[in-house]
Protein backbone atom coordinates (compact mmCIF):
# COMPACT_ATOMS: atom_id res chain seq x y z
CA UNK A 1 -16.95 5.11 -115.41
CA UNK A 2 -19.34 3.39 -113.18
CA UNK A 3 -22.80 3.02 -113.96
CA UNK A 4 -25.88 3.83 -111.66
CA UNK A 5 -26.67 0.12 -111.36
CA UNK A 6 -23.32 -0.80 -109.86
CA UNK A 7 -23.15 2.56 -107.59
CA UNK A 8 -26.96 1.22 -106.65
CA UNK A 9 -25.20 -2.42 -106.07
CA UNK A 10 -22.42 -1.21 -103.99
CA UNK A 11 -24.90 0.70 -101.90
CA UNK A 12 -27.31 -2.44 -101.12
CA UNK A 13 -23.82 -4.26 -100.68
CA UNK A 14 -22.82 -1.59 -97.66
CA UNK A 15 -26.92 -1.76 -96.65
CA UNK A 16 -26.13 -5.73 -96.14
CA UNK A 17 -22.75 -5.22 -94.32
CA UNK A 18 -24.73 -2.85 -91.97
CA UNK A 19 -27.41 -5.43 -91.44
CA UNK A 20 -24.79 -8.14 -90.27
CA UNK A 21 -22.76 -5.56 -88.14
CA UNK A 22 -25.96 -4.55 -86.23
CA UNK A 23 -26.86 -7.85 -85.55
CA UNK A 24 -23.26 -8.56 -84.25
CA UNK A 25 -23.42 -5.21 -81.78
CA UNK A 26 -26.94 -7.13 -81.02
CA UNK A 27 -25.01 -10.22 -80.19
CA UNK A 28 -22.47 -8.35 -77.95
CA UNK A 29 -25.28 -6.27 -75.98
CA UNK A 30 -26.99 -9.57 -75.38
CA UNK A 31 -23.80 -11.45 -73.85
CA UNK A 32 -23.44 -8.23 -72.00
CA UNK A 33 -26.84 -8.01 -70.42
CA UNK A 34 -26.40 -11.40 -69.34
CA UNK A 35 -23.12 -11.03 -67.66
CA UNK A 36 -24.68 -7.25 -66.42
CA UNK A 37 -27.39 -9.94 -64.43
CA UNK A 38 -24.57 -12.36 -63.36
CA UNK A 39 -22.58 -9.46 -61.80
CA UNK A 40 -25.44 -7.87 -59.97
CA UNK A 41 -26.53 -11.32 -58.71
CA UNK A 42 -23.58 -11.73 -57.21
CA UNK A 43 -23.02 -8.07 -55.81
CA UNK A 44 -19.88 -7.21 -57.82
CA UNK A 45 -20.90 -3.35 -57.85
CA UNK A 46 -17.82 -1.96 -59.37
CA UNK A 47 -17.30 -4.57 -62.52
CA UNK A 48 -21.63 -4.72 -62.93
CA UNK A 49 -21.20 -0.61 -63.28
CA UNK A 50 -18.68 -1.30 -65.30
CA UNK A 51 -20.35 -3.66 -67.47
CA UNK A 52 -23.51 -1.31 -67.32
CA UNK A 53 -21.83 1.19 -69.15
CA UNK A 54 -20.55 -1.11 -71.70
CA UNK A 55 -24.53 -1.93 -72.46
CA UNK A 56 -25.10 1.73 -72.55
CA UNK A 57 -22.62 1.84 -74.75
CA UNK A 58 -23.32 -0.56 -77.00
CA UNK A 59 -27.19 0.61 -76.94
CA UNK A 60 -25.62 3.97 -78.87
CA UNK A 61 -23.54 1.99 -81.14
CA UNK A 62 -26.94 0.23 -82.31
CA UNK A 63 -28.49 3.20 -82.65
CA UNK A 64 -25.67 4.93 -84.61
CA UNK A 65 -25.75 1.90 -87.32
CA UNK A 66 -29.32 1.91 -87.07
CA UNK A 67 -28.87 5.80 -88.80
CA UNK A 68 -25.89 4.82 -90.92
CA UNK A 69 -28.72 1.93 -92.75
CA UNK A 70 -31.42 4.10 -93.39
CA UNK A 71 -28.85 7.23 -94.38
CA UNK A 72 -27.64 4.13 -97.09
CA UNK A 73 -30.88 3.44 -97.84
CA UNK A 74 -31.77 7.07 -98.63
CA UNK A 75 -28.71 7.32 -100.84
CA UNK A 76 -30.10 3.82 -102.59
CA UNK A 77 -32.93 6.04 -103.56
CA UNK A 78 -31.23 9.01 -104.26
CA UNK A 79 -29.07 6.80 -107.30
CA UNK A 80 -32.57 5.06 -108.13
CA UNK A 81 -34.24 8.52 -108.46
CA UNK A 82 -30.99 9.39 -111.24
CA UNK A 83 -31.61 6.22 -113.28
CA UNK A 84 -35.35 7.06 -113.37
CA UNK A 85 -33.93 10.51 -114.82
């Protein structure tokens, strides 16, 4: 059976593999705004549309693992709160 402190370590672990996915969807939106500006400076309308809704996109992804850290970070209390008890 698995003890709170190692459900609390496997928590912070997911917490941390959270923290480097949203800074890779970070990464990706950046590289995308910049191509977003290369398209529109060169009038490519239907790839910088395109490309527009890939930001979009990638805005809700960052806002979905944004949720998905501080739902693990409630449940890192949560398992806290039982060891206290």
């Amino acid at each position: 059976m698995a003890s709170i402190d190692e459900v609390i370590a496997s928590i912070s672990a997911n917490a941390e593999a959270v923290n480097e996915i949203q800074g890779q969807v970070e990464g990706s939106k950046a590289m995308t705004e910049e191509t977003l500006g290369q398209l529109q400076a060169l009038n490519v309308e239907g790839a910088a549309a395109a490309i527009g809704a890939c930001k979009d996109q990638l805005e809700e992804c960052s806002a979905l693992v944004a949720a998905l850290h501080n739902k693990l970070n409630e449940a890192m209390s949560t398992a806290a709160a039982a060891k206290q008890s």
